[in-house]
Protein backbone atom coordinates (compact mmCIF):
# COMPACT_ATOMS: atom_id res chain seq x y z
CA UNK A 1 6.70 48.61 -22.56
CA UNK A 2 6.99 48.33 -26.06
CA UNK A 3 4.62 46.52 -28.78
CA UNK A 4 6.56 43.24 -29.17
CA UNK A 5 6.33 42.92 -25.03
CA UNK A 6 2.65 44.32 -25.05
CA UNK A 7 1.81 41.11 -27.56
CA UNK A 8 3.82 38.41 -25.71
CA UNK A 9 2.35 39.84 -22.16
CA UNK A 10 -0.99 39.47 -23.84
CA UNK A 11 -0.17 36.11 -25.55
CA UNK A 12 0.58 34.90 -22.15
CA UNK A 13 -2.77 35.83 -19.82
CA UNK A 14 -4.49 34.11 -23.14
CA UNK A 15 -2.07 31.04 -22.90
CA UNK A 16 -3.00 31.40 -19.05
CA UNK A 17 -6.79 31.83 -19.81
CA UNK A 18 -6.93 28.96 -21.83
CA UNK A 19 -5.29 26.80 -19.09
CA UNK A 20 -7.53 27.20 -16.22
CA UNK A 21 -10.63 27.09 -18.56
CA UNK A 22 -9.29 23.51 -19.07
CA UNK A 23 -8.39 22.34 -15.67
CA UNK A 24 -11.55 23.58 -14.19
CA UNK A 25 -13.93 21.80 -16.67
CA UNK A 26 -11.42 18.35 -16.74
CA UNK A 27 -11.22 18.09 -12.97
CA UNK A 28 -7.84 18.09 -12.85
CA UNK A 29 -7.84 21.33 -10.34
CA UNK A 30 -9.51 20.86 -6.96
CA UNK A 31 -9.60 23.15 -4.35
CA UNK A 32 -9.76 20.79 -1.27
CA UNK A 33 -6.38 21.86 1.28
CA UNK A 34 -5.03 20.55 3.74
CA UNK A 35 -3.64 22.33 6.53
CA UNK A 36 -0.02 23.54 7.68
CA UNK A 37 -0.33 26.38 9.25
CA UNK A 38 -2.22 27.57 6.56
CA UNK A 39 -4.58 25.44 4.45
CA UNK A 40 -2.92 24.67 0.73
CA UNK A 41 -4.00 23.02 -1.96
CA UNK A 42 -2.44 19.31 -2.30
CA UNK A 43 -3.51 16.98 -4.63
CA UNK A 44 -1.23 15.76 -7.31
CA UNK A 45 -3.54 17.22 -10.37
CA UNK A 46 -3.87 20.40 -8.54
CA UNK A 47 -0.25 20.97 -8.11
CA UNK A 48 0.49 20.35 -11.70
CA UNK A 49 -2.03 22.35 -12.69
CA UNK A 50 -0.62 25.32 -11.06
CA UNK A 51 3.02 24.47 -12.55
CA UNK A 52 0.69 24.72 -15.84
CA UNK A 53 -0.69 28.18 -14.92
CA UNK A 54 2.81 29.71 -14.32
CA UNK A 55 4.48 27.96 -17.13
CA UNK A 56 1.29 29.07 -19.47
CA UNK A 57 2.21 32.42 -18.11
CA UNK A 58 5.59 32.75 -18.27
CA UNK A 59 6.17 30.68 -21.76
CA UNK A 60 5.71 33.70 -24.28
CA UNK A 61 7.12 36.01 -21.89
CA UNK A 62 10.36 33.35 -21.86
CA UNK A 63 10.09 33.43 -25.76
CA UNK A 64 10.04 37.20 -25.92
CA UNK A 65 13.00 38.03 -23.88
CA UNK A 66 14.92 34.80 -25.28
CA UNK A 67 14.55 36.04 -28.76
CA UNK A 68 15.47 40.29 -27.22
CA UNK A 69 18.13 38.65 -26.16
CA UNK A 70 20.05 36.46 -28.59
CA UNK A 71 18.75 39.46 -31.03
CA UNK A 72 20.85 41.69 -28.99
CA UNK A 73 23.86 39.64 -29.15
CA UNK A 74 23.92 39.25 -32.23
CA UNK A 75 23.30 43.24 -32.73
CA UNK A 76 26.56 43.56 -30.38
CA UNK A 77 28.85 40.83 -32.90
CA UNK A 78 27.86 42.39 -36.10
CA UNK A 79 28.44 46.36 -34.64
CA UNK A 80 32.28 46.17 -34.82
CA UNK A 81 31.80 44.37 -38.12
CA UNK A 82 29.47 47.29 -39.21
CA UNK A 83 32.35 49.62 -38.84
CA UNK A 84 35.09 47.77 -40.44
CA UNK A 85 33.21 47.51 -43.43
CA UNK A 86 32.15 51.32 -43.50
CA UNK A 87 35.42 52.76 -42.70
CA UNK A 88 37.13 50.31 -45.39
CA UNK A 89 34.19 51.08 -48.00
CA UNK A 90 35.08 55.05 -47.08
CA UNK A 91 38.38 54.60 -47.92
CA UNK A 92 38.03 53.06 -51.21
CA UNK A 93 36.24 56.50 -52.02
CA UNK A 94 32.22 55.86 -50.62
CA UNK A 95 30.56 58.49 -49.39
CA UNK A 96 29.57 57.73 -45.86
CA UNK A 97 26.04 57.48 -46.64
CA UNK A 98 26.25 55.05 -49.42
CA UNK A 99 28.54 53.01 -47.35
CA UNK A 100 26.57 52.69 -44.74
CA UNK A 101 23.74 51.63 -47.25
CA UNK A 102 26.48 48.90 -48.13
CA UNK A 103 27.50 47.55 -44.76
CA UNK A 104 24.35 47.21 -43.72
CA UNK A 105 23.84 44.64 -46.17
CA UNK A 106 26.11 42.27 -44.36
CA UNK A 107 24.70 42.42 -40.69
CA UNK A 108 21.15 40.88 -38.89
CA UNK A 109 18.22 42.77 -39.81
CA UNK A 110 17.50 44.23 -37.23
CA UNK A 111 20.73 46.04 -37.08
CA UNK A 112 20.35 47.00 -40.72
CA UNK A 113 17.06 47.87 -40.39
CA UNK A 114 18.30 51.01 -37.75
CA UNK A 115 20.88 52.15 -40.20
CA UNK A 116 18.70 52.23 -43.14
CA UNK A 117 16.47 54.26 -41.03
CA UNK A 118 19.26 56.31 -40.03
CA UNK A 119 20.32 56.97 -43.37
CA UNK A 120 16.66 58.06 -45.00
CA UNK A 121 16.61 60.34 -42.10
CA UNK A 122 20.01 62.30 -43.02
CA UNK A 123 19.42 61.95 -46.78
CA UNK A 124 15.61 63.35 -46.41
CA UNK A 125 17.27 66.67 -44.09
CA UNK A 126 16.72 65.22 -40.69
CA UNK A 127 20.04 66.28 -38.77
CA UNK A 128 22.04 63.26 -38.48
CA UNK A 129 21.64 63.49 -34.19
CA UNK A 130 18.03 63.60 -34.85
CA UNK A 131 18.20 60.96 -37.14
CA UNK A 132 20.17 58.76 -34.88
CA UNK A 133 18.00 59.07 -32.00
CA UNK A 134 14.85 57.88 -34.28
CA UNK A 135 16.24 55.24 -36.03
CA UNK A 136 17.86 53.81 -32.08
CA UNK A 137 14.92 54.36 -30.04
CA UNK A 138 14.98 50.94 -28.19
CA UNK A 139 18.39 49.70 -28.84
CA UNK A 140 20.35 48.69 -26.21
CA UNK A 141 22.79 51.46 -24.10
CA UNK A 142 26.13 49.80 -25.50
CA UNK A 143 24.83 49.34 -28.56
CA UNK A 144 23.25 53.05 -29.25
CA UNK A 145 26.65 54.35 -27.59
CA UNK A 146 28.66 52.37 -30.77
CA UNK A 147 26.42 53.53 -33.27
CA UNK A 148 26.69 56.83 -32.55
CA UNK A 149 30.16 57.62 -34.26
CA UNK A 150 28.03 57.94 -37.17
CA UNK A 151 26.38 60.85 -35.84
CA UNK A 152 29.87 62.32 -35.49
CA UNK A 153 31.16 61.21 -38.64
CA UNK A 154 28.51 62.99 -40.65
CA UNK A 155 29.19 66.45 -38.44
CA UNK A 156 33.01 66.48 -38.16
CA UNK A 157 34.27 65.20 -41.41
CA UNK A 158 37.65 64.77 -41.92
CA UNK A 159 39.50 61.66 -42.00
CA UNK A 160 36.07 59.53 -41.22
CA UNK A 161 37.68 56.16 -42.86
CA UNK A 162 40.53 57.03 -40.11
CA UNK A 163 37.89 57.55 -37.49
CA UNK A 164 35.56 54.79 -37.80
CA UNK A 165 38.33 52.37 -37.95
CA UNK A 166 39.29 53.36 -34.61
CA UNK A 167 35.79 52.85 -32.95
CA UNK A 168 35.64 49.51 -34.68
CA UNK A 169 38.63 48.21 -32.99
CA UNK A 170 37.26 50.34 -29.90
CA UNK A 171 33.96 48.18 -30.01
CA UNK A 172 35.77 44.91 -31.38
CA UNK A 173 37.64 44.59 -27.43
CA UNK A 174 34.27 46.01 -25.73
CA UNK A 175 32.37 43.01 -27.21
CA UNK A 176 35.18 40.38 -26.40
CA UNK A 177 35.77 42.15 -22.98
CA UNK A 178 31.37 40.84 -22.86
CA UNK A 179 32.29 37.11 -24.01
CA UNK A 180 35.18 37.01 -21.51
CA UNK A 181 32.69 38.48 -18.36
CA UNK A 182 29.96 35.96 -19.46
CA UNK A 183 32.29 32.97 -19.79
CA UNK A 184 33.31 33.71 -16.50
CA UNK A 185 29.81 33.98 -14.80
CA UNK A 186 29.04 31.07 -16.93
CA UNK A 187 30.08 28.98 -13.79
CA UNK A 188 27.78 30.54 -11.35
CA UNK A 189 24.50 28.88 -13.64
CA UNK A 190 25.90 25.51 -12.35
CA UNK A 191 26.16 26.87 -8.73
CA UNK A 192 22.76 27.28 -9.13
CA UNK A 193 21.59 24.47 -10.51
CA UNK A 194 23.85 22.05 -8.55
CA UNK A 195 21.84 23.45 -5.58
CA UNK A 196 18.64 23.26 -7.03
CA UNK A 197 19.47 19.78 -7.84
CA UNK A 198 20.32 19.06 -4.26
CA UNK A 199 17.16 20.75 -2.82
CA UNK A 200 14.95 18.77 -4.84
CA UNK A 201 16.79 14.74 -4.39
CA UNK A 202 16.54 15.84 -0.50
CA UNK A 203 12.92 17.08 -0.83
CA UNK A 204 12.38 14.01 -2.78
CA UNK A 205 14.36 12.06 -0.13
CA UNK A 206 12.08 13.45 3.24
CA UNK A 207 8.77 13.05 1.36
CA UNK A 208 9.80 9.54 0.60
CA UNK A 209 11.06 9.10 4.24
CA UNK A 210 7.47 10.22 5.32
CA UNK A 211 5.46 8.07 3.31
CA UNK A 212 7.70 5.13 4.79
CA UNK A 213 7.07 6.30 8.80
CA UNK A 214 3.08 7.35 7.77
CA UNK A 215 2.75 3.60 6.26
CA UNK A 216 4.11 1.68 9.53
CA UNK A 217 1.60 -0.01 12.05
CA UNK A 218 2.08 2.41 15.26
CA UNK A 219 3.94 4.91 13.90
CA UNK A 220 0.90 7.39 12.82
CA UNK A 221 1.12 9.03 15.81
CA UNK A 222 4.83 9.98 15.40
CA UNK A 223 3.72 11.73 12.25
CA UNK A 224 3.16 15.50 13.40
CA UNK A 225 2.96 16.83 9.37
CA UNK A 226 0.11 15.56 7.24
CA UNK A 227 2.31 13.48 4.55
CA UNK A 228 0.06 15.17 2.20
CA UNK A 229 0.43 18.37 3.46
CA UNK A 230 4.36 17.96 3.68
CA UNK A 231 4.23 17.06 -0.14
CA UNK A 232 2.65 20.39 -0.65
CA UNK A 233 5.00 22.49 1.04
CA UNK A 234 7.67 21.35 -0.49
CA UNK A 235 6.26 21.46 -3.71
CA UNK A 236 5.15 25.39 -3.07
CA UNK A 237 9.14 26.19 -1.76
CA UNK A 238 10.19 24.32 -5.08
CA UNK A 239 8.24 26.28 -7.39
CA UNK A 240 9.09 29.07 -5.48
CA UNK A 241 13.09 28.54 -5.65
CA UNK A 242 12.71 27.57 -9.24
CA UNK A 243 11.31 31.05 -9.99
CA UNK A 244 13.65 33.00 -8.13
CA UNK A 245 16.95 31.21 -8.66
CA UNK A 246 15.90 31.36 -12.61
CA UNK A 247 15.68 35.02 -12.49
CA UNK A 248 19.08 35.14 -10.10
CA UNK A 249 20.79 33.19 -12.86
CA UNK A 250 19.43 35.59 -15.75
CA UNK A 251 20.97 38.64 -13.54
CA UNK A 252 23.99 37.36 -12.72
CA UNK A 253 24.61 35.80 -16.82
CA UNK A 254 22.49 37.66 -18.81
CA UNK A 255 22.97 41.21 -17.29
CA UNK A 256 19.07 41.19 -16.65
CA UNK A 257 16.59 39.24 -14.62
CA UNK A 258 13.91 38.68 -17.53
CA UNK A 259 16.48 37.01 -19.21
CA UNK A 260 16.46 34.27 -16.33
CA UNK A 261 12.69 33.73 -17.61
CA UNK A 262 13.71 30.55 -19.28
CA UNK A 263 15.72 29.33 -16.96
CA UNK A 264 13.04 29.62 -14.56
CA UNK A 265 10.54 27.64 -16.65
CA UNK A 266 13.68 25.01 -17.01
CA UNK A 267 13.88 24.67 -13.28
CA UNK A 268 10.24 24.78 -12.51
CA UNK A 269 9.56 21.48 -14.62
CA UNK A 270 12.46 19.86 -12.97
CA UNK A 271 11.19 20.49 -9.45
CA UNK A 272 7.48 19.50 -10.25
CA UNK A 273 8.61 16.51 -11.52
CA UNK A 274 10.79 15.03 -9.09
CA UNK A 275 9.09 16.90 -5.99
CA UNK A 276 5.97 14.71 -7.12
CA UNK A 277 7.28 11.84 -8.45
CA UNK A 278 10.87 11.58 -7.49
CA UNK A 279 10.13 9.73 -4.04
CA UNK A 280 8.87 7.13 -6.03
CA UNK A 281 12.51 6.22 -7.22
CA UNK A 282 13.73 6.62 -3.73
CA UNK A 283 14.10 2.57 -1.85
CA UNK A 284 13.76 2.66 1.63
């Protein structure tokens, strides 16, 4: 775990901290269950305050790995554009490290913040594999593996114009081989939330349909659930499909599951809100 993750995993049991000190002392959590098998908590305040605690939880996380992420995109787009402008700088009589000082000039910080790190390290007498491995520590795989023609460039010499022209075009159809694979997972996010969306009208639906049967004269009897109780359940399988199929969706689109983290927080206020208050809307 690295600093950045450290801060937002300690930003978040503070955010967390902070958001059971204040549902405890406003009331708004109570502890009083109802049973189902097991006794859960049921009340309306208490089950939005627990969609509070994960969200609290989860929020900087979500804003870490958002931010990783589009970083790392955006690392991946200006990598092939990195190498053009090198290999055309080398050929218009550069040396490769001053080039590289030059490119970097033109790409996201982050990305020029490794080569400039790269570059101190060969012009102070680090060895440029050395040098490499410092300045990438952290990168991602695909991204390290593109960057490292520069280690090669500095040790073979040669035609390196020729060379890192040819890993540029290389890297230019790896990254729109990437757009083409997430364009066509894209479709699999509305899989997801299309059945989401479906879980929650009929959860919405048979907790509406309960009140209704609870409410008529004789009919008490036929009621073998608790209507509160039912409410709860559902709401407890709602946040806990909302979690899961967030992460599933960062997996399957993202390449990772922490990238699902916003997503999750996404589908987590949609299912609190019409798992609580969706029946309402419901005429029977």
């Amino acid at each position: 775990m690295n600093l950045t993750q450290r801060r937002a995993l300690m930003a978040s049991i503070a955010l967390l901290a902070a958001t059971l000190i204040v549902t405890v002392n406003t009331g708004m959590f109570s502890p009083e269950t109802v049973p189902i098998g097991i006794p859960l908590p049921y009340k309306v305040g208490t089950l939005v305050s627990i969609t509070l605690y994960v969200a609290a939880f989860l929020a900087p996380l979500a804003i870490h790995y958002e931010l990783e992420y589009r970083a790392e995109n955006a690392m991946r787009a200006d990598v092939p554009k990195l190498l053009r402008e090198v290999s055309a700088l080398i050929r218009s009589g550069e040396t490769l490290t001053r080039a590289l000082a030059l490119a970097s000039a033109r790409v996201t910080w982050r990305l020029r913040l490794v080569v400039n790190r790269f570059v101190q390290g060969v012009v102070g007498g680090v060895a440029p594999y050395e040098a490499y491995e410092r300045a990438s520590r952290g990168l991602p795989k695909d991204v390290r593996r593109m960057l490292y023609i520069f280690v090669e460039a500095y040790e073979s010499g040669g035609r390196v114009g020729d060379v890192i022209s040819l890993a540029a075009d290389y890297s230019g159809r790896l990254r729109d081989f990437d757009s083409h694979r997430a364009a066509a997972m894209k479709p699999y996010l509305y899989v997801i939330l299309v059945a989401l969306v479906v879980f929650y009208i009929a959860a919405a639906f048979l907790l509406r349909l309960s009140a209704t049967i609870s409410g008529l004269p004789g009919l008490e009897a036929a009621m073998t659930i608790d209507p509160r109780a039912f409410r709860a359940a559902m709401y407890y399988s709602a946040l806990e499909v909302s979690l899961f199929s967030g992460l599933l969706a960062g997996k399957i689109i993202r390449g990772k599951m922490v990238y699902g983290l916003t997503y999750s927080l996404i589908f987590l206020v949609i299912g609190t809100v019409v798992v609580l208050w969706g029946d309402r809307f419901i005429p029977l």
